[in-house]
Protein backbone atom coordinates (compact mmCIF):
# COMPACT_ATOMS: atom_id res chain seq x y z
CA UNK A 1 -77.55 -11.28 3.31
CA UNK A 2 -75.36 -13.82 0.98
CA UNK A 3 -72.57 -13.38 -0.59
CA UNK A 4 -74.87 -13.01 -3.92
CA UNK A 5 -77.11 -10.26 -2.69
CA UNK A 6 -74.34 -8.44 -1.72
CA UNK A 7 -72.55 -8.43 -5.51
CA UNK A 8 -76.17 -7.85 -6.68
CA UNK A 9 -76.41 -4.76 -4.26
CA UNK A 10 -72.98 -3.61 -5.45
CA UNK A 11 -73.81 -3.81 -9.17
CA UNK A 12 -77.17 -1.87 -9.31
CA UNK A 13 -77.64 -0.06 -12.08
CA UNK A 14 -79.97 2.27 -13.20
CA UNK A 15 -81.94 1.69 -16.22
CA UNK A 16 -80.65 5.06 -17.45
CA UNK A 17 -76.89 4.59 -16.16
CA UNK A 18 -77.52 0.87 -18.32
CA UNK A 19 -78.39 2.51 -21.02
CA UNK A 20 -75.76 5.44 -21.07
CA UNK A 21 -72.94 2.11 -21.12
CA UNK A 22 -74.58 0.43 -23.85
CA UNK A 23 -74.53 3.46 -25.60
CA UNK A 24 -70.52 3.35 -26.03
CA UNK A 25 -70.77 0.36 -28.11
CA UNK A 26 -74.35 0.09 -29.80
CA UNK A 27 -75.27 2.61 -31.68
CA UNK A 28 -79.13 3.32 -32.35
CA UNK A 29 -81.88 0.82 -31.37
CA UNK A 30 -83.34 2.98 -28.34
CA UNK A 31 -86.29 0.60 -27.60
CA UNK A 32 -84.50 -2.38 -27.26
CA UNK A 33 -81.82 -0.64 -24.99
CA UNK A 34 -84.67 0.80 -22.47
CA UNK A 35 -86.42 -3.03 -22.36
CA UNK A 36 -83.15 -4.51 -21.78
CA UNK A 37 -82.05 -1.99 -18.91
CA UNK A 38 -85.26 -2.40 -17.21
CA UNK A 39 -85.35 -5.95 -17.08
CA UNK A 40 -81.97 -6.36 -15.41
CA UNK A 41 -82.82 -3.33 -12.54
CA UNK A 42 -85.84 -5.10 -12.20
CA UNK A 43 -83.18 -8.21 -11.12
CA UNK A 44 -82.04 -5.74 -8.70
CA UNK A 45 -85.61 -4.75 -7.23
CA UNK A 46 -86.55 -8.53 -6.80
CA UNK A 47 -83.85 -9.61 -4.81
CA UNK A 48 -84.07 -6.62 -2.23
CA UNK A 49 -88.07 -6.92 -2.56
CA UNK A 50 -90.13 -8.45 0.87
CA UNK A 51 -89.19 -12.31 1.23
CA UNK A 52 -92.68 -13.37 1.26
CA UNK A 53 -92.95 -11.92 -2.57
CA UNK A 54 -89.56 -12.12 -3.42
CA UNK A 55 -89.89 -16.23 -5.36
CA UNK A 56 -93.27 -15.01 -6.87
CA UNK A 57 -91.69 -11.99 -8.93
CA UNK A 58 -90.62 -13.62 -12.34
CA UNK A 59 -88.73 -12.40 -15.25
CA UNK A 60 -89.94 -10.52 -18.21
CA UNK A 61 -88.22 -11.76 -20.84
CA UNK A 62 -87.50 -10.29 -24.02
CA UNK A 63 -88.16 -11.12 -27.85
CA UNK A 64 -85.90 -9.05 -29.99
CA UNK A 65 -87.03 -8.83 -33.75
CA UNK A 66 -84.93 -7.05 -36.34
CA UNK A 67 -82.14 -8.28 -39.51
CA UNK A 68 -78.84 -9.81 -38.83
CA UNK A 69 -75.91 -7.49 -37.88
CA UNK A 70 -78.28 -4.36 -36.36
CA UNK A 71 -76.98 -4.96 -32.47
CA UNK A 72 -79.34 -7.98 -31.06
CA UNK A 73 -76.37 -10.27 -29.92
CA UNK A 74 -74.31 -7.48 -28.94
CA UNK A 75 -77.25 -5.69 -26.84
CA UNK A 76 -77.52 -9.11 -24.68
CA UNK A 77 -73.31 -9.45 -24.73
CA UNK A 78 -72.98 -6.00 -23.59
CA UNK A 79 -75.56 -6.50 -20.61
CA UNK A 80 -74.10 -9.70 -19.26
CA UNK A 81 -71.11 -8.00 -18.79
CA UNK A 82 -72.73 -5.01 -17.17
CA UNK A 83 -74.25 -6.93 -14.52
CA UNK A 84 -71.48 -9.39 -14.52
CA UNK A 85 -73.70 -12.18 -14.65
CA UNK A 86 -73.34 -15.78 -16.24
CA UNK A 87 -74.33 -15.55 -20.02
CA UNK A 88 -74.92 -18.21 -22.92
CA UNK A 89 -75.60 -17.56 -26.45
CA UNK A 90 -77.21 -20.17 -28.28
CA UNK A 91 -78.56 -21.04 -31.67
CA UNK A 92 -81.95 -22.16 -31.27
CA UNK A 93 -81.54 -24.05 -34.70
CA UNK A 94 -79.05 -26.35 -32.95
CA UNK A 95 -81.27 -28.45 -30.73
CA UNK A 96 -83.69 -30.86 -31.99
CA UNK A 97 -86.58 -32.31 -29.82
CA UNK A 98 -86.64 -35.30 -27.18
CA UNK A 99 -86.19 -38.58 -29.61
CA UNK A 100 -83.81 -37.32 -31.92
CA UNK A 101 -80.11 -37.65 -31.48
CA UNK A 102 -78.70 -34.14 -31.46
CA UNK A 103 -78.27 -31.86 -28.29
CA UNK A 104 -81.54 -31.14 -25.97
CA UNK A 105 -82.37 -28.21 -24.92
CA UNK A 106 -81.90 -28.76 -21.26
CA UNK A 107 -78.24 -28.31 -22.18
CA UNK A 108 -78.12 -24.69 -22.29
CA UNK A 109 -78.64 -24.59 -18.80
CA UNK A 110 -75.94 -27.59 -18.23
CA UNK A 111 -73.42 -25.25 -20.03
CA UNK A 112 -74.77 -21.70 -18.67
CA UNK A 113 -74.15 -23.49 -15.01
CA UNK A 114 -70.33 -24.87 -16.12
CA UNK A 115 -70.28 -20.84 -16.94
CA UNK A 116 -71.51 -19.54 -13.96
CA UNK A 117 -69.08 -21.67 -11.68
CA UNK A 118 -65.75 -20.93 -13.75
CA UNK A 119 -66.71 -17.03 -13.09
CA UNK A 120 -66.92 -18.10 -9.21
CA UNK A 121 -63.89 -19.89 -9.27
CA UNK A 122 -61.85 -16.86 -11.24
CA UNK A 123 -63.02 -14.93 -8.39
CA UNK A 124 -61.80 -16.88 -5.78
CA UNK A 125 -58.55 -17.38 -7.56
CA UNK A 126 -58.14 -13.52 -7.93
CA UNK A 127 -58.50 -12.88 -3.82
CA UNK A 128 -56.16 -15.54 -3.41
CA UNK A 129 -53.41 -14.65 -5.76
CA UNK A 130 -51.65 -12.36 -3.20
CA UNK A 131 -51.01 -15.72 -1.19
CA UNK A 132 -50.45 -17.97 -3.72
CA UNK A 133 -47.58 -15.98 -5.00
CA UNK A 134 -45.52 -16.13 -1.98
CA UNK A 135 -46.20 -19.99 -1.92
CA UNK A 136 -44.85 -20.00 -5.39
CA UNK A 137 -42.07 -17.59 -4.71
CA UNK A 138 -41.01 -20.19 -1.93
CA UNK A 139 -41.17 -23.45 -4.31
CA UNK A 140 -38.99 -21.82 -6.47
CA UNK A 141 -36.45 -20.71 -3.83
CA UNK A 142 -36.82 -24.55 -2.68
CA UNK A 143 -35.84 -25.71 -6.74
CA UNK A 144 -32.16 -23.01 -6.67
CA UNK A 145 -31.08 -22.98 -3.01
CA UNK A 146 -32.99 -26.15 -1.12
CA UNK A 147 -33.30 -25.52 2.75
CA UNK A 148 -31.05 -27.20 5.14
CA UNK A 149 -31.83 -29.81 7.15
CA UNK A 150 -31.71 -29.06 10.97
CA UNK A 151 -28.07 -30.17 11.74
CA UNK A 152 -27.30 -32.61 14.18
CA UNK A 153 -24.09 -32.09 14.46
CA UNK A 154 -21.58 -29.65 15.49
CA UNK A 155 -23.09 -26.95 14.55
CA UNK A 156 -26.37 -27.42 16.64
CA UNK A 157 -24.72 -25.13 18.49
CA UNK A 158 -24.29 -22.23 16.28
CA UNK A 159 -26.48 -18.92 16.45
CA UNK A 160 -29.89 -18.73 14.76
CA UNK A 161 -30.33 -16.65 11.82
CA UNK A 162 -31.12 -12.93 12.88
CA UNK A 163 -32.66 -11.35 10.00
CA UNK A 164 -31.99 -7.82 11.58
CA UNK A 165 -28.54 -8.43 11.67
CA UNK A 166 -26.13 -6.63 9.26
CA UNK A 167 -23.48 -7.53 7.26
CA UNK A 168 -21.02 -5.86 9.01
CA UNK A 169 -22.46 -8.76 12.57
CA UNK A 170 -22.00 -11.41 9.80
CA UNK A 171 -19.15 -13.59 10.19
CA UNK A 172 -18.99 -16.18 7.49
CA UNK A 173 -16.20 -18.60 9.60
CA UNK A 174 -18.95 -18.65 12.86
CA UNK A 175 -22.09 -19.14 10.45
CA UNK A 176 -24.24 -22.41 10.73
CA UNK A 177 -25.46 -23.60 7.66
CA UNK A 178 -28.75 -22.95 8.68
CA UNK A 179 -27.88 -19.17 8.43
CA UNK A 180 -25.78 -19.52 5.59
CA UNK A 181 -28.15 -20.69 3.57
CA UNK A 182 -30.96 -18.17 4.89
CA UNK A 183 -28.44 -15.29 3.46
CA UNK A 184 -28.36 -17.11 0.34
CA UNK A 185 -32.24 -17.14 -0.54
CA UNK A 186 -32.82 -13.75 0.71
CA UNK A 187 -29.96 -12.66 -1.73
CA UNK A 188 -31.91 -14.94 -4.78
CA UNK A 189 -35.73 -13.82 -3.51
CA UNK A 190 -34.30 -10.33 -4.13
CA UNK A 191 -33.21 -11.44 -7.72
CA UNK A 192 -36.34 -13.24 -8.17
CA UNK A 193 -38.71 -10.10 -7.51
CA UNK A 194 -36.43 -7.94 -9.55
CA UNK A 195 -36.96 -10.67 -12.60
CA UNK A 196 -32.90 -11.04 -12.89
CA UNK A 197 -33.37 -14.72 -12.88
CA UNK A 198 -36.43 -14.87 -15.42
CA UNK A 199 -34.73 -16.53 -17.90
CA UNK A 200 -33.30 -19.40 -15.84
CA UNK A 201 -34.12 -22.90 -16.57
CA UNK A 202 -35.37 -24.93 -13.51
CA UNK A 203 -36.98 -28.79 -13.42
CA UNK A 204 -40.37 -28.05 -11.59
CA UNK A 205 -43.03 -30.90 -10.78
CA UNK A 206 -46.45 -30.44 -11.50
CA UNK A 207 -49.81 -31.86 -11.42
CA UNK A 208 -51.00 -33.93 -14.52
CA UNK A 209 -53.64 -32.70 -16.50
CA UNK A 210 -56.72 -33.83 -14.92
CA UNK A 211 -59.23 -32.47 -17.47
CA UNK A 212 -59.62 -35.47 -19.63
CA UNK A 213 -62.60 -35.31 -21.68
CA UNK A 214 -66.28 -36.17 -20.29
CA UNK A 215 -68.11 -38.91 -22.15
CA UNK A 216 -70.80 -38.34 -24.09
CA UNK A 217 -73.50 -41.08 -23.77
CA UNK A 218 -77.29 -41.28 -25.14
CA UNK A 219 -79.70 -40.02 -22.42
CA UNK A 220 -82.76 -42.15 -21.06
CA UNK A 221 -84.93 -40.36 -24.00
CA UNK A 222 -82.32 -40.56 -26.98
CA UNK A 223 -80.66 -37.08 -26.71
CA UNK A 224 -76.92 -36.37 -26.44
CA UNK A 225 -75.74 -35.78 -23.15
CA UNK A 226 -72.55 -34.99 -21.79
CA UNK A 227 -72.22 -36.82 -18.36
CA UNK A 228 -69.64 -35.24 -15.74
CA UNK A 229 -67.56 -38.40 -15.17
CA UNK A 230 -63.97 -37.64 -15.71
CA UNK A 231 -61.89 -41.04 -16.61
CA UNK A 232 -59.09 -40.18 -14.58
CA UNK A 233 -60.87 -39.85 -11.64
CA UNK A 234 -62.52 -43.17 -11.94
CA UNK A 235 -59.39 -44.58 -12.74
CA UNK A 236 -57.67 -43.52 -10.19
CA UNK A 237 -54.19 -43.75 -10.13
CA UNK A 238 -53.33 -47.21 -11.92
CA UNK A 239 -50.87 -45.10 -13.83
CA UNK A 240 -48.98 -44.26 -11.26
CA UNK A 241 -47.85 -40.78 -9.76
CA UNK A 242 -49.97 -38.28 -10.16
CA UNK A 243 -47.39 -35.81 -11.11
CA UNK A 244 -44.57 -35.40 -13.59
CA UNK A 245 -41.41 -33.08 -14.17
CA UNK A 246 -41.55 -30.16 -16.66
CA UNK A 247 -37.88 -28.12 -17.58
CA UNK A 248 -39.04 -24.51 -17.67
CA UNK A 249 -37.90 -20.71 -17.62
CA UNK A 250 -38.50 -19.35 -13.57
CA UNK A 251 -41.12 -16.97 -15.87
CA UNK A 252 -42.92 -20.11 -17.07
CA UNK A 253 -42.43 -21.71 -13.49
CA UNK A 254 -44.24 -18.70 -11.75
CA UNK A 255 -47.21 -18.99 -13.92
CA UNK A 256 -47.57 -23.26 -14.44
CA UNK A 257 -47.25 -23.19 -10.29
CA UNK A 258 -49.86 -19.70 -9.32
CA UNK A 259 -52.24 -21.51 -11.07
CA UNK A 260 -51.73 -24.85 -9.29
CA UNK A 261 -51.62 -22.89 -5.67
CA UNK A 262 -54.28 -20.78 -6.49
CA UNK A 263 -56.54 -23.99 -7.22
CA UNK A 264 -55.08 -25.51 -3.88
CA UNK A 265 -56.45 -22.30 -1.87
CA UNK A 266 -59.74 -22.08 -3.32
CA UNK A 267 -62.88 -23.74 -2.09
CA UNK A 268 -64.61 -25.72 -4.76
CA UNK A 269 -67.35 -26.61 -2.95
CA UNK A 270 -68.05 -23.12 -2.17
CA UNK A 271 -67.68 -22.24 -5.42
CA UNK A 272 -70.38 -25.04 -6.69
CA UNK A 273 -72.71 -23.66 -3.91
CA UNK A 274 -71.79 -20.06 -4.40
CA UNK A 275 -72.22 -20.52 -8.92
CA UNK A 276 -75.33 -22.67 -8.86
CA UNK A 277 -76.97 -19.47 -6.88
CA UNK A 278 -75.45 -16.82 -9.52
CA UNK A 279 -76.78 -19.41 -12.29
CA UNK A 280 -80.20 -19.17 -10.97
CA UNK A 281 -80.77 -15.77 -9.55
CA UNK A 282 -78.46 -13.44 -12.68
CA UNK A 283 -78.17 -16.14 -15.79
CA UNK A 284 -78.81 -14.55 -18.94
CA UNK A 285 -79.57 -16.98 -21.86
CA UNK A 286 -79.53 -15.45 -25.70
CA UNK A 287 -81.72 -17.96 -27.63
CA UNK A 288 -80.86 -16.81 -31.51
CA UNK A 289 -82.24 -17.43 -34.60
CA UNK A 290 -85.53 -18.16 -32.51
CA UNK A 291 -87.51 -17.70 -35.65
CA UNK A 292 -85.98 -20.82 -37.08
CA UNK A 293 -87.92 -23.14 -34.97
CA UNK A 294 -91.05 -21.57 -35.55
CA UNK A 295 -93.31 -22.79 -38.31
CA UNK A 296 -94.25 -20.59 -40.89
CA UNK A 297 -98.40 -20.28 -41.43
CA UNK A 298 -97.65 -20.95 -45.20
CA UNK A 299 -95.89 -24.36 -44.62
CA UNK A 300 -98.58 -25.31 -42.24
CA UNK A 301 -101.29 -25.22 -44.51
CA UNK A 302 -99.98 -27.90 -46.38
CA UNK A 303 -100.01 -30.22 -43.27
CA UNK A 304 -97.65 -32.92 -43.40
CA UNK A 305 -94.49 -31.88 -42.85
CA UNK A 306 -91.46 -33.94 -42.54
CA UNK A 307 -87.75 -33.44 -43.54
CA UNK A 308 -85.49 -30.54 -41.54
CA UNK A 309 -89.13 -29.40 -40.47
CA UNK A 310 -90.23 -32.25 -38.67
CA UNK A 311 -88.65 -31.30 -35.03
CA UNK A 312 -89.71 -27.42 -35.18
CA UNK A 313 -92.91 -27.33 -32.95
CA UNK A 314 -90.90 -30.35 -30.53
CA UNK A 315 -87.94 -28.33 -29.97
CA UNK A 316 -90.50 -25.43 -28.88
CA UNK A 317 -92.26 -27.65 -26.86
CA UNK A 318 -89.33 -28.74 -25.12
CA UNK A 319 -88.14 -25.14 -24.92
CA UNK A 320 -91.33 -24.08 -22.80
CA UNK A 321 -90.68 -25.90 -19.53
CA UNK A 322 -87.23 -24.16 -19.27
CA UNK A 323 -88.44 -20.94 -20.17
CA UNK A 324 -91.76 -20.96 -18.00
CA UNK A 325 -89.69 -22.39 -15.08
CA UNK A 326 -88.33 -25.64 -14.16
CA UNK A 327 -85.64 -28.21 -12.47
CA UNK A 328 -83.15 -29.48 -14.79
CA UNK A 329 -80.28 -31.49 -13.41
CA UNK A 330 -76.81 -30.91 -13.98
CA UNK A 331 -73.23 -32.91 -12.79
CA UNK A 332 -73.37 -30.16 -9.93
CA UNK A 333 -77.03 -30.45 -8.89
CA UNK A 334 -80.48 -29.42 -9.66
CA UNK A 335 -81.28 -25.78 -11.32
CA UNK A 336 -83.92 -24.04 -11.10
CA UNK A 337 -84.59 -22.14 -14.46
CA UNK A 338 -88.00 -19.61 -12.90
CA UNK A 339 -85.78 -16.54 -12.47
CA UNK A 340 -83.37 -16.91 -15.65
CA UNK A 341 -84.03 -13.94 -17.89
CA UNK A 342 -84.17 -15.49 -21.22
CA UNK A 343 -83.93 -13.18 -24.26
CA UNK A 344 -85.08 -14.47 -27.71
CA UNK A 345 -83.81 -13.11 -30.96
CA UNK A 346 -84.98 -13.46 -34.79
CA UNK A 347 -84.72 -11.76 -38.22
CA UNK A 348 -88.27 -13.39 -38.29
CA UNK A 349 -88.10 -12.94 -42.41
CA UNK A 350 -90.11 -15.98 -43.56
CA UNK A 351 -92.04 -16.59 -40.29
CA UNK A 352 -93.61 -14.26 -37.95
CA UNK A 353 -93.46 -14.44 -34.01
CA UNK A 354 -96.97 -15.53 -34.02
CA UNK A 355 -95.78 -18.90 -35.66
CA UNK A 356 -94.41 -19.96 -32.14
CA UNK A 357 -96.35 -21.86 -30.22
CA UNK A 358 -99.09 -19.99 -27.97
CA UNK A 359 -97.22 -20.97 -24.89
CA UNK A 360 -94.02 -20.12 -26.09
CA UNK A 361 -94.94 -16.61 -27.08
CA UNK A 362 -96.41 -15.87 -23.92
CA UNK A 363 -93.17 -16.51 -22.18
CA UNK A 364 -91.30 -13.65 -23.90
CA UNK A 365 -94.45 -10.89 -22.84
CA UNK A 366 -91.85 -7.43 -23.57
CA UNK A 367 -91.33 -7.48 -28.11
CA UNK A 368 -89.17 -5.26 -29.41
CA UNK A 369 -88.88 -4.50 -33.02
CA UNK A 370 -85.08 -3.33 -33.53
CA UNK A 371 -84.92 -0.85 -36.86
CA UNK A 372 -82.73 -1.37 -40.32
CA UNK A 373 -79.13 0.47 -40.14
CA UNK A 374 -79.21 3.95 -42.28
CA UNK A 375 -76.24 5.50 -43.49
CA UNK A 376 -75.88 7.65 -40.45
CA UNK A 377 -76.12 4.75 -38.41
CA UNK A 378 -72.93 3.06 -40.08
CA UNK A 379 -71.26 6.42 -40.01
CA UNK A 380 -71.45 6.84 -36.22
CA UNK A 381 -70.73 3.06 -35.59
CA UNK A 382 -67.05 3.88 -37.33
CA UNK A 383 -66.71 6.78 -34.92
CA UNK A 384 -68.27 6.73 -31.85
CA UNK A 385 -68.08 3.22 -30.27
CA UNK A 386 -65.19 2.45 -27.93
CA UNK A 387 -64.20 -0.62 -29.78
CA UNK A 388 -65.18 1.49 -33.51
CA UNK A 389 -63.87 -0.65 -36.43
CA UNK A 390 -61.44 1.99 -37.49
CA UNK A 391 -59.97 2.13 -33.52
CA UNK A 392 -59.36 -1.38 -34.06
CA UNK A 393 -57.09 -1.30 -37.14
CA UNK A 394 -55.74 2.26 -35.76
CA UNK A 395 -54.42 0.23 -32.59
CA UNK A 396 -53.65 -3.01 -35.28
CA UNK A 397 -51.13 -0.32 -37.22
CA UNK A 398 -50.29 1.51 -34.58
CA UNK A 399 -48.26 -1.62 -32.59
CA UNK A 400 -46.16 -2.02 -36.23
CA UNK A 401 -45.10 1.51 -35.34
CA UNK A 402 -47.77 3.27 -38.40
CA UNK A 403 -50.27 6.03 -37.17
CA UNK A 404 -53.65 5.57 -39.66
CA UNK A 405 -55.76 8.76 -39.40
CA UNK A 406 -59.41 8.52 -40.99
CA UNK A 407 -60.70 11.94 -42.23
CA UNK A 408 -64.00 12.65 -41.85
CA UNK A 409 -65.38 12.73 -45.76
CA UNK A 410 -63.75 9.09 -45.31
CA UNK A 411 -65.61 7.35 -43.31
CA UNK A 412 -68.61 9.41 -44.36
CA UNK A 413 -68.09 7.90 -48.11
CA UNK A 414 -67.63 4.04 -46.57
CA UNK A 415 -70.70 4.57 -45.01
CA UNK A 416 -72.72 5.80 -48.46
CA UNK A 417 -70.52 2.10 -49.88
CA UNK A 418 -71.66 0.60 -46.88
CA UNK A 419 -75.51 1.48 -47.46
CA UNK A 420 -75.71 0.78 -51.19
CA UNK A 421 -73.87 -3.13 -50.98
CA UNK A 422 -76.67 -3.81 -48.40
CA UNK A 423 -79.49 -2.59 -50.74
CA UNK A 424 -78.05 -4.15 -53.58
CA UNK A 425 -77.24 -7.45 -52.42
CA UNK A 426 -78.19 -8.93 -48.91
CA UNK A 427 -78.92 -6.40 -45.80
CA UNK A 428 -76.06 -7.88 -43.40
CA UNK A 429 -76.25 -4.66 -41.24
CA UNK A 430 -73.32 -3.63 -39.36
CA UNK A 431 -71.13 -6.76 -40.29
CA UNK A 432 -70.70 -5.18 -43.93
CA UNK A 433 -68.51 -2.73 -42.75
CA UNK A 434 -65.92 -5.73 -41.46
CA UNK A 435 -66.06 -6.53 -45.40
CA UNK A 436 -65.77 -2.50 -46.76
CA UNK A 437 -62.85 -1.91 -44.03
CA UNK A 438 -61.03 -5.00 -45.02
CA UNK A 439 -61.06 -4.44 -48.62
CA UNK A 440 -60.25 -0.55 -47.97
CA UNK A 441 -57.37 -1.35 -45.88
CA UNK A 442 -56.16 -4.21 -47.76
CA UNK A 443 -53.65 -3.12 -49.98
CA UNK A 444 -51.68 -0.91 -46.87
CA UNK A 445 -52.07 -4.39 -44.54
CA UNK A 446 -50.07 -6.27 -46.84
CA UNK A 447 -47.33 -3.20 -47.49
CA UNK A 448 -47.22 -3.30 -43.07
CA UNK A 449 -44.19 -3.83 -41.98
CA UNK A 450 -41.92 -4.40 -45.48
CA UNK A 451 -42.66 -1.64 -47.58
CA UNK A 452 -43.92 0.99 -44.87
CA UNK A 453 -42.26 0.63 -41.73
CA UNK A 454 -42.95 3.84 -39.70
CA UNK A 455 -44.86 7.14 -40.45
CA UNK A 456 -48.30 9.04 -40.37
CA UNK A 457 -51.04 7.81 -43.11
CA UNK A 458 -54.18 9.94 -44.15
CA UNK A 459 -57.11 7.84 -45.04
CA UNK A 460 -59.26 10.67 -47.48
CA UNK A 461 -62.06 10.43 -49.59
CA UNK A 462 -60.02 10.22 -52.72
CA UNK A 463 -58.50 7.01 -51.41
CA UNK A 464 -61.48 5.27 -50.44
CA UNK A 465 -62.65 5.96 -53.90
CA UNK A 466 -60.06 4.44 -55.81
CA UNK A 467 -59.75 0.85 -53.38
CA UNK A 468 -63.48 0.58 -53.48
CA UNK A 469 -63.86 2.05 -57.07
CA UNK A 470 -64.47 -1.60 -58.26
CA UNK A 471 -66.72 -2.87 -55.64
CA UNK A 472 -69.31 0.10 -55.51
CA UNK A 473 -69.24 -0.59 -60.26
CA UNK A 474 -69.27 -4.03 -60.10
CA UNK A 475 -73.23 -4.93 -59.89
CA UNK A 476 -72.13 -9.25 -59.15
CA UNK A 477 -71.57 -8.35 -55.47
CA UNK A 478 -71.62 -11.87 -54.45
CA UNK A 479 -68.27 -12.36 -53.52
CA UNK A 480 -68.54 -9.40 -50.87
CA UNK A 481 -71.19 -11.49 -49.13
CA UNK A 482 -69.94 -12.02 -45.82
């Protein structure tokens, strides 16, 4: 079994056990939470299926339908992360077709794989850290006491160093320098791990900067594409040394040097090998605003078409191959797309999913219509989620030494504010109570720290009433619009 299958074996989920952790931070939308969970055990299922059927199982993947802010992005977020997997978002409205100069679609993949390597990489750098430390630990001790040379003099003759000895065997007049010098950096390695010499200013000498930027260069068919050639590397090293001094803090030192040890103990080709596998076998791409690329059956009675329109059915039909399963290359090799789950996402307001192209729609098989936000909905997203809106500002407060407490008739009443800006002006969803909140809390985030330094603070009804008095009167909304 590879190294893959075995963090795929670890991390199998049920789909109910999927759905009970998405259910800490979306509230609502029960369909799309079952279509989602199943889809990633069924991840699970294929890789530990026969061999012989095992390439032949393919993805369902998912078209999620519903108004901004009601939990699409966050649904496919929250998943990712689940099955700690390599994930993209991308705006579908972003790529134009094969002859225009823009960015192609084959790019997602390009970027999903630069993803899905990084993760590897962390990983490595994580198991190595233990080791890298103590390499560190030892550059430091090199930079304050430096190690002596053997001697070749009198004192050839001295003793070795005994690191069992005590102080009481220690005779400072008898001592080579060898052993002198031994005492010494034990002494400092003790200050060291106690952070006594923290603050200390030391010259250390590091690697330059090798991430210059790529080039970007017109492809063979007119697109945009970044190519992976890094200038430094070509040139070589014309410039000279490849390293240069820095005057730090030892904290600053520790960190500036673990991360150039940890890179020196990882394998990179390992990790290519090991993230172009992950890429293909777990990546998750979010295609948003899906809708936007798809024609709507009004404009196309008029025929024609030309202006922003023009590349809308192209980008689709460049879209299919990737989505139905094919090679695209990349600066670490070829990628094979057939077992990406690929999860589509539109309000779907002016055109209907029926406006893709035939081929297109039949590549996202499982639709699932996610539902409006009521005013219960917005009341339980300010209370139950783990990362709730009003947590958020609580912990915000709470770290300029200010305890916020919400009451209950509270948040119930910014939900009722919440409910009525949508219907009155633009149905954001969720992402109007970042806009209600803000305005609410206004007024006591400016008084934070000068005015009110410490102390307890009731948020009641009566309060949310008179900050929001204005905006729940004032029918020319507009300027709440997110």
């Amino acid at each position: 079994m590879s190294t893959l299958q075995k963090t795929v074996t670890q991390k199998n989920l049920t789909p109910q056990q999927v759905v009970a952790e998405l259910n800490k931070y979306i509230i609502g939308q029960d369909d799309a939470k079952r279509s989602v969970s199943i889809a990633l055990r069924n991840r699970w299922r294929r890789m530990n299926a026969d061999e012989e059927i095992r390439d032949e199982i393919l993805p369902n993947n998912i078209l999620l339908i519903g108004p901004t802010g009601v939990g699409k992005t966050e649904i496919a977020r929250r998943l990712a992360k689940l099955a700690e997997a390599p994930f993209i978002k991308v705006e579908a409205s972003k790529f134009t077709e094969v002859g225009y100069v823009g960015r192609d679609v084959e790019s997602m993949i390009r970027d999903l794989t630069d993803i899905a390597i990084d993760m590897v990489k962390t990983e490595m750098r994580d198991r190595v850290e233990e080791e890298a430390r103590e390499v560190v630990e030892e550059r430091i001790l090199d930079i304050l006491i430096p190690p002596v040379k053997k001697n070749q003099g009198a004192n050839n003759s001295s003793p070795g160093f005994d690191a069992n000895s005590t102080d009481q065997d220690f005779n400072p007049q008898s001592a080579s320098d060898e052993e002198l010098n031994e005492r010494t950096r034990k002494k400092f390695r003790e200050k060291l791990r106690n952070g006594e010499l923290d603050e200390r200013e030391i010259e250390i000498e590091v690697q330059k900067s090798s991430r210059s930027p790529m080039m970007q260069v017109f492809g063979p068919q007119g697109g945009m594409e970044e190519m992976g050639i890094n200038l430094q590397d070509m040139l070589g090293n014309l410039g000279g040394q490849n390293k240069t001094k820095r005057k730090v803090t030892i904290e600053e030192a520790r960190e500036i040097l673990l991360e150039e040890e940890a890179e020196k103990l990882i394998d990179h080709e390992s990790a290519v090998q090991e993230g172009l596998e992950r890429v293909q076998k777990q990546g998750i791409i979010f295609i948003d605003e899906i809708d936007k690329v798809a024609e709507s059956s009004n404009n196309s009675k008029g025929g024609g078409g030309g202006g922003p329109d023009v590349s809308r059915q192209g980008v689709q039909r460049d879209m299919l191959p990737i989505v139905e399963g094919s090679n695209v290359s990349t600066k670490h090799g070829m990628v094979k797309t057939d077992h990406m789950l690929f999860i589509g996402s539109g309000a779907f307001h002016v055109s209907k999913p029926s406006d893709l192209i035939p081929e297109l729609q039949g590549r996202f098989p499982i639709r699932v219509e996610l539902n409006s936000l009521t005013e219960e909905d917005f009341f339980d997203i300010l209370t139950q989620p783990k990362n709730a809106l009003t947590k958020q500002y609580q912990a915000m407060l709470k770290s300029e030494g200010v305890d916020i407490e919400f009451t209950e008739d509270a948040l119930k009443e910014v939900a009722s504010i919440a409910a009525q800006v949508n219907d009155r002006v633009e149905n954001i969803g969720a992402r109007r109570l970042h806009t209600i909140l803000s305005s609410l809390l206004d007024e006591l985030l400016f008084a934070v720290p000068d005015d009110i330094s410490s102390g307890d603070i009731t948020i009641d009804k009566d309060y949310v009433n008179k900050q929001l008095d204005d905006l729940v009167k004032d029918k020319d909304l507009s300027q709440y619009i997110l």
